[in-house]
N, C-alpha and C. Protein backbone atom coordinates (compact mmCIF):
# COMPACT_ATOMS: atom_id res chain seq x y z
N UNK A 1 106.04 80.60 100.85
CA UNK A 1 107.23 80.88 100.09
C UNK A 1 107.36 79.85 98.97
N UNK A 2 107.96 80.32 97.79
CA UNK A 2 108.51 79.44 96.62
C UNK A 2 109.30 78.77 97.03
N UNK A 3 109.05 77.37 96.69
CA UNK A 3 110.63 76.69 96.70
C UNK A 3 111.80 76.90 95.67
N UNK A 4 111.20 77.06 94.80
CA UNK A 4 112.01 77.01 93.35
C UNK A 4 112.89 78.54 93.04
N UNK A 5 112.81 79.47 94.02
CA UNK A 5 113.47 80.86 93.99
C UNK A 5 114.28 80.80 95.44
N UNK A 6 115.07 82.02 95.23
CA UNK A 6 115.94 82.33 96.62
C UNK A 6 114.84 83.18 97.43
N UNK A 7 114.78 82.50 98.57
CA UNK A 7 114.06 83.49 99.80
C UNK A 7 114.11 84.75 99.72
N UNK A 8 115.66 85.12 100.22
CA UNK A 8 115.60 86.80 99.91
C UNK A 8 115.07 87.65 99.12
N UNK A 9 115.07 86.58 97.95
CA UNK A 9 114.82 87.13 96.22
C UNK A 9 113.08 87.55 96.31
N UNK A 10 112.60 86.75 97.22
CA UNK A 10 110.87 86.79 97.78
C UNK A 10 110.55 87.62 98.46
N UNK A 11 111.04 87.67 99.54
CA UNK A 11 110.59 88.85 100.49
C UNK A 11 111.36 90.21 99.78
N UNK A 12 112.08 90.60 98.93
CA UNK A 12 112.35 91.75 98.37
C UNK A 12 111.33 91.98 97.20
N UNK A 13 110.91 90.78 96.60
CA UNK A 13 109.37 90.82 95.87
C UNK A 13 108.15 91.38 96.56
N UNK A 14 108.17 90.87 97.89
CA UNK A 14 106.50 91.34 98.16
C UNK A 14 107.18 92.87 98.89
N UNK A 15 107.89 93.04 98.79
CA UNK A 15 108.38 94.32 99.67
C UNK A 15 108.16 95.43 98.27
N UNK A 16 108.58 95.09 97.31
CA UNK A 16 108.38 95.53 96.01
C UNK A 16 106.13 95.53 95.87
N UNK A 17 105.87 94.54 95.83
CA UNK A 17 104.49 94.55 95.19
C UNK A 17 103.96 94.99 96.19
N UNK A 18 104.35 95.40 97.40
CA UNK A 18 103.38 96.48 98.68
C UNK A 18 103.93 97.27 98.66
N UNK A 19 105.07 98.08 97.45
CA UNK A 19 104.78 99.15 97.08
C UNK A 19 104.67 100.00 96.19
N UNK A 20 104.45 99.25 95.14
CA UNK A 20 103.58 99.06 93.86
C UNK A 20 101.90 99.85 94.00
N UNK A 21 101.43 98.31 95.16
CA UNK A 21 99.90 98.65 95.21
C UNK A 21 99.59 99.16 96.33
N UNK A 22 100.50 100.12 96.78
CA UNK A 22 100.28 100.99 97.59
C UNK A 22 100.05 100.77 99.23
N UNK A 23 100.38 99.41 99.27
CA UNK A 23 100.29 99.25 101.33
C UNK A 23 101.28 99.91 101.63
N UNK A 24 102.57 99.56 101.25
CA UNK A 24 103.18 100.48 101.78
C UNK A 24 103.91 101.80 101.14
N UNK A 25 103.38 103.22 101.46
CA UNK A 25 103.61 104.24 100.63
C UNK A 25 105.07 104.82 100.64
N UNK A 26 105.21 105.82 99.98
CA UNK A 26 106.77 106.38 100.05
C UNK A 26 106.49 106.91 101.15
N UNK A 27 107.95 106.86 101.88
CA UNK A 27 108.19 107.60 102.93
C UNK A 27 107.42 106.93 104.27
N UNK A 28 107.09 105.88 104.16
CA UNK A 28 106.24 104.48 105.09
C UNK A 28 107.25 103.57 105.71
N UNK A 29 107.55 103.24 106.59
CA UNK A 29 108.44 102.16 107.47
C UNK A 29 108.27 101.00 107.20
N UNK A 30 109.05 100.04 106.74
CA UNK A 30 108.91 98.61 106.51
C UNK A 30 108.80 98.18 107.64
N UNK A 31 108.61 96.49 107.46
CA UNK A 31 108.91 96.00 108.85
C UNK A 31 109.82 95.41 108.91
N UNK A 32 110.93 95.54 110.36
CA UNK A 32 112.06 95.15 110.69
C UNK A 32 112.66 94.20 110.34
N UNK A 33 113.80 93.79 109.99
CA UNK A 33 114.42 92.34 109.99
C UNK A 33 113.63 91.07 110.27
N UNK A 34 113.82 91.55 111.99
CA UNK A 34 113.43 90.77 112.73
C UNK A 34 111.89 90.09 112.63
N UNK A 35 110.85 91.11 112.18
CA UNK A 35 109.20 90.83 111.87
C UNK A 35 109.57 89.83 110.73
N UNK A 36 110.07 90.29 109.88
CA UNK A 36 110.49 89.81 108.10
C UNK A 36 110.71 87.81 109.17
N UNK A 37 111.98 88.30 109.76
CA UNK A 37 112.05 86.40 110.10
C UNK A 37 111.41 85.98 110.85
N UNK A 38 110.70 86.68 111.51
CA UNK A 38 109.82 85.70 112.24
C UNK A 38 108.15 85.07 111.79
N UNK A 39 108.18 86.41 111.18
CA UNK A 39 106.31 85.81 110.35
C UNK A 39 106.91 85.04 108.97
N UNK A 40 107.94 84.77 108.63
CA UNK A 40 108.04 84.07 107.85
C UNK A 40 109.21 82.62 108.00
N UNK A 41 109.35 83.04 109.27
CA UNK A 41 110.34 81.81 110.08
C UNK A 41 111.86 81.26 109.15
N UNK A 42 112.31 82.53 108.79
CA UNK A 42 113.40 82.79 108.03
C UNK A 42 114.79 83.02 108.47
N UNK A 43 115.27 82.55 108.51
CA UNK A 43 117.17 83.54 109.29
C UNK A 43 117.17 84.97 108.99
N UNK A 44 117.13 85.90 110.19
CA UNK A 44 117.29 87.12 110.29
C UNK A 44 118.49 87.55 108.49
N UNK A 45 119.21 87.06 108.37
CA UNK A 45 120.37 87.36 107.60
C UNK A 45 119.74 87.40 106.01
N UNK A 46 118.87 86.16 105.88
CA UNK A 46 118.23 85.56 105.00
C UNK A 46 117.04 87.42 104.61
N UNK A 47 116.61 87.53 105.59
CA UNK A 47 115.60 88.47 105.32
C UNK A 47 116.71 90.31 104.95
N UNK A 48 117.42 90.16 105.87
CA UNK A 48 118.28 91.36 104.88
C UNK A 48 119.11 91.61 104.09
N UNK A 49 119.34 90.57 103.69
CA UNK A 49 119.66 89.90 102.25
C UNK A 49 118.81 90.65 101.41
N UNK A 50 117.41 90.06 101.92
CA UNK A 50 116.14 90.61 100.33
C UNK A 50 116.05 92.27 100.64
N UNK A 51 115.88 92.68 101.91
CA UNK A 51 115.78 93.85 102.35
C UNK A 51 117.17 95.12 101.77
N UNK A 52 118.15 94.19 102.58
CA UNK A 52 119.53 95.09 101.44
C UNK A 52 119.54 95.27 99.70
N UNK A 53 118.81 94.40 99.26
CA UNK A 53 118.46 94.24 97.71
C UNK A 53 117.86 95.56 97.28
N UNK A 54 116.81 95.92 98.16
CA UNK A 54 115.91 96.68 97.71
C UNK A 54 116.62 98.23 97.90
N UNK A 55 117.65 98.38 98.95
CA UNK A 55 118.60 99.24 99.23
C UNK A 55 119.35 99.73 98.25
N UNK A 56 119.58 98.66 97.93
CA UNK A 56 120.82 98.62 96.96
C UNK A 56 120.88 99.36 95.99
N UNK A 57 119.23 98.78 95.26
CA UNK A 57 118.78 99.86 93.90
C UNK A 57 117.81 101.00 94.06
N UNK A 58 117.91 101.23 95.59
CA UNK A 58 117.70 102.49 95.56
C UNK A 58 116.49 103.10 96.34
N UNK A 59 115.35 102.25 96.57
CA UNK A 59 113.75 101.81 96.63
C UNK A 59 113.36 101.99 98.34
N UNK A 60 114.60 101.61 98.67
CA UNK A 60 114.65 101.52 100.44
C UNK A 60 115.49 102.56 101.27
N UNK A 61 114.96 103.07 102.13
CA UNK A 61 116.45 103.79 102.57
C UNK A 61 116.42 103.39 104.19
N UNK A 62 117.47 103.40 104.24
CA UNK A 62 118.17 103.48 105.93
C UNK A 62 118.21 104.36 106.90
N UNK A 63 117.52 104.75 107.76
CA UNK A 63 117.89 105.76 108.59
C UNK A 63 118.34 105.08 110.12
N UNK A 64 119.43 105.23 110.02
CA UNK A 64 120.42 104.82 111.15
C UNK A 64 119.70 104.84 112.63
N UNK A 65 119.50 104.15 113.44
CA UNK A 65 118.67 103.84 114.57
C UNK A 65 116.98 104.18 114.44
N UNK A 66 116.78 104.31 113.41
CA UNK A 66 114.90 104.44 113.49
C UNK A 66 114.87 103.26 112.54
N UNK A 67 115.35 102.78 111.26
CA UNK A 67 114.63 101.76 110.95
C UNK A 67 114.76 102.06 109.26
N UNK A 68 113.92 101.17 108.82
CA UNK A 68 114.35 101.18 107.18
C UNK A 68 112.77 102.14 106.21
N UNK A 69 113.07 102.74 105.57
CA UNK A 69 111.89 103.48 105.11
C UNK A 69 111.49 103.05 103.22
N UNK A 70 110.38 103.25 102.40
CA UNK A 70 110.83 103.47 101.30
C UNK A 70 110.55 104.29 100.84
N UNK A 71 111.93 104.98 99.97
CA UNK A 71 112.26 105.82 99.53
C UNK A 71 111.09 106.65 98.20
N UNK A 72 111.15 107.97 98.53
CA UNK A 72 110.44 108.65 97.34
C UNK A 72 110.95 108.88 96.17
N UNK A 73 109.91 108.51 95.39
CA UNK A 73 110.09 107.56 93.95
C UNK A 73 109.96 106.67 93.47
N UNK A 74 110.33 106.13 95.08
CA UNK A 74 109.88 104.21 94.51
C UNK A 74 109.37 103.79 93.88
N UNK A 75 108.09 103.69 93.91
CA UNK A 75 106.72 103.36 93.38
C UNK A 75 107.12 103.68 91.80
N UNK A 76 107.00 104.95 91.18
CA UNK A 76 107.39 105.19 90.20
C UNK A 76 108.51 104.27 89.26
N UNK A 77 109.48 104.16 90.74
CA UNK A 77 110.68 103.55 89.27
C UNK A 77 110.20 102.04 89.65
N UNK A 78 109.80 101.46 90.44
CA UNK A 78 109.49 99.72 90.18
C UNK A 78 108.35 99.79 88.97
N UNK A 79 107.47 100.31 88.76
CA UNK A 79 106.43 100.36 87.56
C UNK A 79 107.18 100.25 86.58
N UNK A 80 108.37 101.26 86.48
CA UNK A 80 108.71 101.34 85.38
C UNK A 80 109.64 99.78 85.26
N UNK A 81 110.70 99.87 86.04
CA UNK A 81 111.50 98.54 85.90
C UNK A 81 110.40 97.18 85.59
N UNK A 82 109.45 97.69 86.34
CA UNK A 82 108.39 95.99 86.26
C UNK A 82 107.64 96.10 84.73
N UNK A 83 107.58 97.68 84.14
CA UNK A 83 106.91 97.29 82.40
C UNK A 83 108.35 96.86 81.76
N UNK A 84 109.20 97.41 82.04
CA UNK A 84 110.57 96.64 81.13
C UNK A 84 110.78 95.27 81.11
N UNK A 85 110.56 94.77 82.46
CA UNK A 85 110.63 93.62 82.47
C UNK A 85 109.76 92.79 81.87
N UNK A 86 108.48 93.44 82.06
CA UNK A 86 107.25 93.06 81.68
C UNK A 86 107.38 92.60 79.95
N UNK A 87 107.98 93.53 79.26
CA UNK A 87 108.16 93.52 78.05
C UNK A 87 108.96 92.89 77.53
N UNK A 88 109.99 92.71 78.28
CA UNK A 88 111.41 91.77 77.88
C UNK A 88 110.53 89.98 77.86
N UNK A 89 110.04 89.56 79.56
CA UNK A 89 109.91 88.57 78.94
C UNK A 89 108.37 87.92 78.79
N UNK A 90 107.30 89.08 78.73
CA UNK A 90 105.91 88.81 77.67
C UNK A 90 106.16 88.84 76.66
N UNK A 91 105.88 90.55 76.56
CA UNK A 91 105.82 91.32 74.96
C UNK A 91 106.86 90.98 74.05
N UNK A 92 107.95 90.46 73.84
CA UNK A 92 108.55 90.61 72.76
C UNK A 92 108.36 89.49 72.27
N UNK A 93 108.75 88.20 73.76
CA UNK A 93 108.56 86.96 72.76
C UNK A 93 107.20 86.47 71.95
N UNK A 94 106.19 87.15 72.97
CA UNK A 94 104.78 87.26 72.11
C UNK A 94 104.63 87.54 70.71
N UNK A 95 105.15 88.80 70.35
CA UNK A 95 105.08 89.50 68.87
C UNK A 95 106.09 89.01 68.19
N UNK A 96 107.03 87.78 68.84
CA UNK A 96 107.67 87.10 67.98
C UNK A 96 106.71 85.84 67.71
N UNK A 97 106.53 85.36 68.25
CA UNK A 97 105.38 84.19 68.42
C UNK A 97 103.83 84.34 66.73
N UNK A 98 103.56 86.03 67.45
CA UNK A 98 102.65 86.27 66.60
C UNK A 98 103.16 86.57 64.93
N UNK A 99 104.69 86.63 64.68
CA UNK A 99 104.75 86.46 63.53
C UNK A 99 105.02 85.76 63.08
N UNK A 100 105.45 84.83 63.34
CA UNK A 100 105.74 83.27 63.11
C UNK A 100 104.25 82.86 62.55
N UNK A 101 103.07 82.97 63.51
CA UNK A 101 101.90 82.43 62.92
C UNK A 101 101.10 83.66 61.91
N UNK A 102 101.27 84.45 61.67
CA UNK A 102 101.09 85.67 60.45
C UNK A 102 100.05 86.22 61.31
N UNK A 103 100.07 86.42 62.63
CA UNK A 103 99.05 87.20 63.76
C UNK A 103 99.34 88.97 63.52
N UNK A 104 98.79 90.05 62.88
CA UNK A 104 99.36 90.58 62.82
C UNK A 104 98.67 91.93 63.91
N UNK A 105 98.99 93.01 64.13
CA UNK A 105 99.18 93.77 65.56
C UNK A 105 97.63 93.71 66.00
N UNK A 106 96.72 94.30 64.73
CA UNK A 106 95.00 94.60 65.18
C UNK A 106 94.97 93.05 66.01
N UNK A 107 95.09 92.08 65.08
CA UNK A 107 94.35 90.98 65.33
C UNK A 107 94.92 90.26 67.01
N UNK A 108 96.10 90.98 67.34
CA UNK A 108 96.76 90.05 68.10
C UNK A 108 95.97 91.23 69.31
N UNK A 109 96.04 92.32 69.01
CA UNK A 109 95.15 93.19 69.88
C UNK A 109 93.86 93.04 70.14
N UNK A 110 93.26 92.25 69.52
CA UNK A 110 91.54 91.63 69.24
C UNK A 110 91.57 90.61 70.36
N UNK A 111 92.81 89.66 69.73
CA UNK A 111 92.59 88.54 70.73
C UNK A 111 93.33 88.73 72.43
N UNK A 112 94.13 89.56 72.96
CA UNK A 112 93.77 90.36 73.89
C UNK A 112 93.18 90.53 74.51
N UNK A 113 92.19 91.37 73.81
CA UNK A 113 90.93 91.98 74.45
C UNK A 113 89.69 91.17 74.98
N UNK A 114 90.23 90.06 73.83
CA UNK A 114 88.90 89.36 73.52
C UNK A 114 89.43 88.20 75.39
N UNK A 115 90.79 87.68 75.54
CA UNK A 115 91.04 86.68 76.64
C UNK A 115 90.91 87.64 77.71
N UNK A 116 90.92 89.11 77.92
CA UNK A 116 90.67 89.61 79.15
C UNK A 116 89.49 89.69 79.33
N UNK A 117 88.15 89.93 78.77
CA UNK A 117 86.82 89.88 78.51
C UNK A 117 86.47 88.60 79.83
N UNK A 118 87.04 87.24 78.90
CA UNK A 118 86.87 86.18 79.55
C UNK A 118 87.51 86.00 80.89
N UNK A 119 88.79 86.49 81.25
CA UNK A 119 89.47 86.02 82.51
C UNK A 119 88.92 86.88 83.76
């Protein structure tokens, strides 16, 4: 775990990026509260905290004595929320960045291409 973030704020992250990249699919059972605090030696409360998060906006659903599921669509709308975000705080300040130094779209697209090549 991060120190520098809220716990909850974490485990509603990887609950998010396993289902993103597909471990866990729509309509797939999370794991319980209780799993959440113990493989990560967390306060039960602490973990549905991050778990209610994901509820909240929609991603998770509840089914009353079986357990928590995620919801169909999910996948779809975190991609999308995660390129917005993505764009808010890469892409914009980038193409502000790149005009400041007279980088203009080809070239900033060159060099791009050119640092994924390498990474």
């Amino acid at each position: 775990m991060d120190e520098s973030r809220p716990i909850f704020q974490q485990i509603a992250e990887l609950i998010e990026n396993d289902i993103i990249e597909g471990s866990l699919a729509e309509g797939a059972q999370i794991p319980s509260i209780n799993e959440f605090a113990a493989f990560y030696r967390i306060n039960p409360a602490t973990a549905l905290k991050g778990v209610n998060r994901l509820v909240d906006d929609g991603f998770v659903e509840k089914r009353r004595g079986i357990g928590m599921f995620v919801a169909i669509g999910a996948r779809g709308a975190l991609i999308e929320r995660r390129r917005a975000e993505f764009t808010e705080q890469y892409i914009r300040p980038l193409l502000v960045e790149a005009d400041k130094l007279g980088i203009d779209i080809e070239e900033l697209a060159a060099l791009v291409r050119a640092e994924r090549i390498e990474s």
